[in-house]
N, C-alpha and C. Protein backbone atom coordinates (compact mmCIF):
# COMPACT_ATOMS: atom_id res chain seq x y z
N UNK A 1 -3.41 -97.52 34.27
CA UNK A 1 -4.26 -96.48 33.74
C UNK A 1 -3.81 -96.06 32.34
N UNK A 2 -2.16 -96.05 31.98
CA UNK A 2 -1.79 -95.83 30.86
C UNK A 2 -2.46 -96.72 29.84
N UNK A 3 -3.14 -97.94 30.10
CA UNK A 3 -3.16 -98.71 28.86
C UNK A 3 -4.96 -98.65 28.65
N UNK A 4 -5.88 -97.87 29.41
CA UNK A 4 -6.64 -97.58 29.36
C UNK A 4 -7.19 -96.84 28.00
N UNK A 5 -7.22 -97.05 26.84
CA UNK A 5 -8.04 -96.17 25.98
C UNK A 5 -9.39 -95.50 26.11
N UNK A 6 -9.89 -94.47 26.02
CA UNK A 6 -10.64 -93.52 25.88
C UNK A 6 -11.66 -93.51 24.74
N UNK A 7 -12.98 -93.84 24.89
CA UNK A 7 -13.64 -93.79 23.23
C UNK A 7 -13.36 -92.43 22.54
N UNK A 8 -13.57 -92.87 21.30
CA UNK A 8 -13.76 -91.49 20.40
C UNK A 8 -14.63 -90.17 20.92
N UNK A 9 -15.77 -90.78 20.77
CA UNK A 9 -17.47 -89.83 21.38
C UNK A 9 -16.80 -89.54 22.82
N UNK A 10 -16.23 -90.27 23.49
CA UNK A 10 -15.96 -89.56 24.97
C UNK A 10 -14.72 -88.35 25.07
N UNK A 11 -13.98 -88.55 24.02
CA UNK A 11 -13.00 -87.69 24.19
C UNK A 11 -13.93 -86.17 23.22
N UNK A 12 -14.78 -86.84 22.03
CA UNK A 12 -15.16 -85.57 21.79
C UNK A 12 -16.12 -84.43 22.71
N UNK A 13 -16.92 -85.81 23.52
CA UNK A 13 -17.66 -84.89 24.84
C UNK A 13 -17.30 -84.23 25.39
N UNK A 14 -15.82 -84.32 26.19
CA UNK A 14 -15.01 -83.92 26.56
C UNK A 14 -14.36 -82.48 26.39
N UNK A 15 -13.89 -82.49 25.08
CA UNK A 15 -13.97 -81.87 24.26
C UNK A 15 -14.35 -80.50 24.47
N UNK A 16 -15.77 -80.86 24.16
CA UNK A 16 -17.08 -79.94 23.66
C UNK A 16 -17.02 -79.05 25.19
N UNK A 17 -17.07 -79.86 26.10
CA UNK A 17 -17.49 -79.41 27.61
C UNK A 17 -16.25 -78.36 27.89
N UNK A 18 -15.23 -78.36 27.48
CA UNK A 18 -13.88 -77.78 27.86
C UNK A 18 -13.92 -76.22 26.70
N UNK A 19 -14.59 -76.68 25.85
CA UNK A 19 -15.02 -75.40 24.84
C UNK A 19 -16.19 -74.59 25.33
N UNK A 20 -16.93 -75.29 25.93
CA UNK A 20 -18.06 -74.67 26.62
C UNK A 20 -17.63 -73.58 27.73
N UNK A 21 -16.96 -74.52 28.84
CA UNK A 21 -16.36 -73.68 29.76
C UNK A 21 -15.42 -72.77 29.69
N UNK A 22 -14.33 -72.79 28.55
CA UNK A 22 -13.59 -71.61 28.51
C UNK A 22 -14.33 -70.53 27.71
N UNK A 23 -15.51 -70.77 27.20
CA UNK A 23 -16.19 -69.45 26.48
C UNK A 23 -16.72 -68.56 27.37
N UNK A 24 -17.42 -69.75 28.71
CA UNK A 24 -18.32 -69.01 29.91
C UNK A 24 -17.46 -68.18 30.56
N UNK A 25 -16.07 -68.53 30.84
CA UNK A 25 -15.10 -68.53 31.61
C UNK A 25 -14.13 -66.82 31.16
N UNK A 26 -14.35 -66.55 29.28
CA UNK A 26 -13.84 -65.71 29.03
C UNK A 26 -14.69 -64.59 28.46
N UNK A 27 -15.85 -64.87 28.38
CA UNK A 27 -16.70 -64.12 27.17
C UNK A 27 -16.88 -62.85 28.02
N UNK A 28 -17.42 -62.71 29.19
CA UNK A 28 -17.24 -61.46 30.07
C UNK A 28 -15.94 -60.15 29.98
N UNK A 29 -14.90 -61.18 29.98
CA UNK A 29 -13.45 -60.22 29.82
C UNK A 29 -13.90 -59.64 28.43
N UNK A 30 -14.04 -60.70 27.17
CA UNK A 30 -13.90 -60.54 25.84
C UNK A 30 -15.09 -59.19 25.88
N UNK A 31 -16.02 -59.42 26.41
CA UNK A 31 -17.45 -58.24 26.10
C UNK A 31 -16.74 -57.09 26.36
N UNK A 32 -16.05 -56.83 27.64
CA UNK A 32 -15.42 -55.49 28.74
C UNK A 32 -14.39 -55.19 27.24
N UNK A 33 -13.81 -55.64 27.23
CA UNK A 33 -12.60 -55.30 26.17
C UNK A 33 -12.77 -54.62 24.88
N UNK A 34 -14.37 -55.45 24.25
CA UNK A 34 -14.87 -54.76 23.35
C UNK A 34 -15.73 -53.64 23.19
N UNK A 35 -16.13 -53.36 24.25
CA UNK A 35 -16.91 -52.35 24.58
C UNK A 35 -15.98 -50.99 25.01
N UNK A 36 -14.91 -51.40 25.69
CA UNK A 36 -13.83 -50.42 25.65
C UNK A 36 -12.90 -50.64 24.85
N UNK A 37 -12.83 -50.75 23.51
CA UNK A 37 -12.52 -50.31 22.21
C UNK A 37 -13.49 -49.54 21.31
N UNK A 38 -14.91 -50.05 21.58
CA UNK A 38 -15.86 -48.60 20.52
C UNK A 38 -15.63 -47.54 21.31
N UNK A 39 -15.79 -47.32 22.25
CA UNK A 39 -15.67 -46.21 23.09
C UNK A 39 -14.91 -44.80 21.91
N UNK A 40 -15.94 -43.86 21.89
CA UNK A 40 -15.40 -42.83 21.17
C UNK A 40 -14.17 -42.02 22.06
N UNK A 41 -13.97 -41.30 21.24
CA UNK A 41 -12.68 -40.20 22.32
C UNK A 41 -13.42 -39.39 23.29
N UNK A 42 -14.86 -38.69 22.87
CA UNK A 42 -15.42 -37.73 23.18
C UNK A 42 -16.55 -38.15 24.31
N UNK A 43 -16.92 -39.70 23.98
CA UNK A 43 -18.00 -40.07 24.98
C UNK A 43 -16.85 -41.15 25.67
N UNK A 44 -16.81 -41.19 26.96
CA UNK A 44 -16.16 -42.38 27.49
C UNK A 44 -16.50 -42.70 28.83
N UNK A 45 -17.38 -44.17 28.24
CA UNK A 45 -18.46 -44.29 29.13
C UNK A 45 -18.01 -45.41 30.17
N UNK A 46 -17.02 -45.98 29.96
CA UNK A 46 -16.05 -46.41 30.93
C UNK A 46 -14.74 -46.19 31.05
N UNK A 47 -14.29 -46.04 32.26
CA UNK A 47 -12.87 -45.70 32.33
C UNK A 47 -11.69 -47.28 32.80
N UNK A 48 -12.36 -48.37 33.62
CA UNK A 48 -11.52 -49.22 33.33
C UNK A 48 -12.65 -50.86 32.91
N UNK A 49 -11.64 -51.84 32.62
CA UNK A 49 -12.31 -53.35 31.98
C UNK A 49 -13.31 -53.35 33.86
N UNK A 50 -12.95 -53.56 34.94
CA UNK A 50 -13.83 -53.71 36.13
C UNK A 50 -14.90 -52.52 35.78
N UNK A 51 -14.71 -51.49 35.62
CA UNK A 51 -15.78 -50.36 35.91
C UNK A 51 -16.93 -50.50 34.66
N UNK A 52 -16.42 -51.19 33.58
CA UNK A 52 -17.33 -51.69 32.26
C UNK A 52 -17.86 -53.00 33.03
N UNK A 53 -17.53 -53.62 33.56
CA UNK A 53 -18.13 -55.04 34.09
C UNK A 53 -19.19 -54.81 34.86
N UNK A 54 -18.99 -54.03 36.24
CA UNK A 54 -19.75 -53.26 37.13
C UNK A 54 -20.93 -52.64 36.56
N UNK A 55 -20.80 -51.72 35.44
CA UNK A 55 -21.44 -51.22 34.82
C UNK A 55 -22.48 -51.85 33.61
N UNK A 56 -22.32 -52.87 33.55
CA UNK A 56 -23.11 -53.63 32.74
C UNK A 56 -23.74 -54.74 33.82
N UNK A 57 -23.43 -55.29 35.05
CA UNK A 57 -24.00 -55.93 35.64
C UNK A 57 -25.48 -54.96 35.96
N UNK A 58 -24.92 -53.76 36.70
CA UNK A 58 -26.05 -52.95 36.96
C UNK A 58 -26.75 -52.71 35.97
N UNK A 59 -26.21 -52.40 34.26
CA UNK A 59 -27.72 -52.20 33.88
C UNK A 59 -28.45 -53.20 32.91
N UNK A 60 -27.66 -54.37 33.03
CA UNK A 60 -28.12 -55.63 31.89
C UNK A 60 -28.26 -56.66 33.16
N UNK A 61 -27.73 -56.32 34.13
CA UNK A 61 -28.35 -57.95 34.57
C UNK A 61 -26.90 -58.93 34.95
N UNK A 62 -26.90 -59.40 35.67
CA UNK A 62 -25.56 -60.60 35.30
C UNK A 62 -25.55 -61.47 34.39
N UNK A 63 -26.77 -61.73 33.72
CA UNK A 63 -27.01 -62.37 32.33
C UNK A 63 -26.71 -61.35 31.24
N UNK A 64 -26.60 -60.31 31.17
CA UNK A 64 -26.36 -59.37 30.37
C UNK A 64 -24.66 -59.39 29.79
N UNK A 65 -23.72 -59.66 30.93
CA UNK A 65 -22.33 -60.23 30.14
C UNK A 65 -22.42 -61.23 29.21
N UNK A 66 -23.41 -61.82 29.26
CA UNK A 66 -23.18 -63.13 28.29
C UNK A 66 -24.12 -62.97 27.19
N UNK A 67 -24.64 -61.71 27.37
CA UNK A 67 -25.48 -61.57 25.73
C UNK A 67 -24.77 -61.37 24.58
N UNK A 68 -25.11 -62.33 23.45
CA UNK A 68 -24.46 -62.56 22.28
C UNK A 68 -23.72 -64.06 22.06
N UNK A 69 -23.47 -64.59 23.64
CA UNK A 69 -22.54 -65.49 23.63
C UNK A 69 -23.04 -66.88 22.74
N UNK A 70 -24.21 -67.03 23.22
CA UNK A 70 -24.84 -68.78 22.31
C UNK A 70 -24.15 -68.64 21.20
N UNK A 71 -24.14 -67.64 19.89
CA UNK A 71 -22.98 -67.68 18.95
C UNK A 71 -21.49 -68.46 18.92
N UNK A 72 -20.82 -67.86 19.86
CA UNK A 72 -19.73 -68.44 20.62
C UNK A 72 -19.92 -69.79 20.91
N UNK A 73 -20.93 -69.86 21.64
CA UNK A 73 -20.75 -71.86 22.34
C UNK A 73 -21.39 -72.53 21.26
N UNK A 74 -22.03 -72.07 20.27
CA UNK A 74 -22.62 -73.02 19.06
C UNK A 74 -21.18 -73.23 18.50
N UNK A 75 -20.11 -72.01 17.77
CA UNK A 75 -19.29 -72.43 16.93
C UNK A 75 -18.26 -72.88 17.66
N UNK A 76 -17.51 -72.20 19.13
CA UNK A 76 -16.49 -72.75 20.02
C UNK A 76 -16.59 -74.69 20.36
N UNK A 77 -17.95 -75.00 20.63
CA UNK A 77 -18.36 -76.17 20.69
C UNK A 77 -17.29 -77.18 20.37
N UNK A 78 -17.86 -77.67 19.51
CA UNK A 78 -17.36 -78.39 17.93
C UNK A 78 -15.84 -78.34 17.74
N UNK A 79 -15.90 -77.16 17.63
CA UNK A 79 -14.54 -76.67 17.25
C UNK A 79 -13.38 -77.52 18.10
N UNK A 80 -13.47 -76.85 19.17
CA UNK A 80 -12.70 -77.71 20.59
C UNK A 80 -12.43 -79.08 20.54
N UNK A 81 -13.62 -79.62 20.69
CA UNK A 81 -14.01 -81.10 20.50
C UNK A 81 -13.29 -81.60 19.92
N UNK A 82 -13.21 -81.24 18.28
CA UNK A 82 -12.64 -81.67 16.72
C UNK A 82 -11.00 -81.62 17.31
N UNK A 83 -10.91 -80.17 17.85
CA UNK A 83 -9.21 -80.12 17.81
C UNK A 83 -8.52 -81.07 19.20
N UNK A 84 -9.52 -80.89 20.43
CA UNK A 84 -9.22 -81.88 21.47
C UNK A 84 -8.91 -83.37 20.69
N UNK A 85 -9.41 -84.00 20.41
CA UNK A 85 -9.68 -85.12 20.17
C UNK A 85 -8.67 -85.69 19.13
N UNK A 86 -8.41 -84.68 18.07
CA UNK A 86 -7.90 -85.24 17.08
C UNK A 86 -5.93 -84.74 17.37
N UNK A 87 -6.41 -83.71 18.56
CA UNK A 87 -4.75 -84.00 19.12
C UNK A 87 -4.74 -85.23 20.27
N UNK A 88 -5.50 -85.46 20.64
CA UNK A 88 -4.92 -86.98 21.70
C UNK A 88 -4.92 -88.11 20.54
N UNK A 89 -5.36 -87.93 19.41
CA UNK A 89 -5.42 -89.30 18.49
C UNK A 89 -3.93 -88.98 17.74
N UNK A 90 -3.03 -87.86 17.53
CA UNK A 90 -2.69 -87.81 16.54
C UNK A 90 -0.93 -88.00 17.60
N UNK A 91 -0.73 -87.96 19.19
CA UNK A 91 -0.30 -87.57 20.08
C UNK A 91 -0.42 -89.34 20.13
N UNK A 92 -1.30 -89.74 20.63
CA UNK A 92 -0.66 -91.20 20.45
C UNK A 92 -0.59 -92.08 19.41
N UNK A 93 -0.85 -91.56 18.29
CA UNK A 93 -0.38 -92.60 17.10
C UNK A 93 0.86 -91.82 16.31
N UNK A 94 1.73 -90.58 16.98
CA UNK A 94 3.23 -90.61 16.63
C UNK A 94 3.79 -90.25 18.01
N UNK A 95 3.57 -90.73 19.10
CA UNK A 95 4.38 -91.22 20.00
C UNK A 95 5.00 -92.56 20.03
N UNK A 96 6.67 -92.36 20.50
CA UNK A 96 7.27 -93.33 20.11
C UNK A 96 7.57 -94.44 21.31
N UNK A 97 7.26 -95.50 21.88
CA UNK A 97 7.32 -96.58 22.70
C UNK A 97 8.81 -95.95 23.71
């Protein structure tokens, strides 16, 4: 299996898919977190990251955590891909026998 090479395009698919899923995977935490940082002193409309989660399921929807995200998976995409890929290329052409 070691002597198996990997195409280019497959490792960037790869890639891409692994950028995809850690955006789906984090963008919920990332929303809760940011939403309890505007939070003024005087209005505080959540008290913990679950009770902001809870609280946005009920009034956005469970699609509602992920509003804004396509941003994210357009530029995370690529990104991943580029850096996946060009560390398994760069990982075996200065690895030493």
């Amino acid at each position: 299996m070691a002597d198996k090479q990997i195409s280019l395009p497959a490792k960037l698919i790869n890639g891409g898919i692994a950028g995809l899923i850690g955006v789906t995977c984090v963008f919920p935490i990332d929303l809760a977190k940011t939403r309890l940082q505007n939070q003024q002193n005087g209005q505080r409309v959540y008290t913990s990251m679950s009770d902001c989660l809870i609280k946005t399921v009920r009034s956005e929807g469970y699609f509602g955590m992920y509003r804004g995200a396509a941003v994210n998976l357009t530029l995370v995409t690529p990104e991943k891909a580029i850096k996946l890929a060009a560390n398994d290329f760069f990982r075996h052409q200065l690895s030493k026998d």
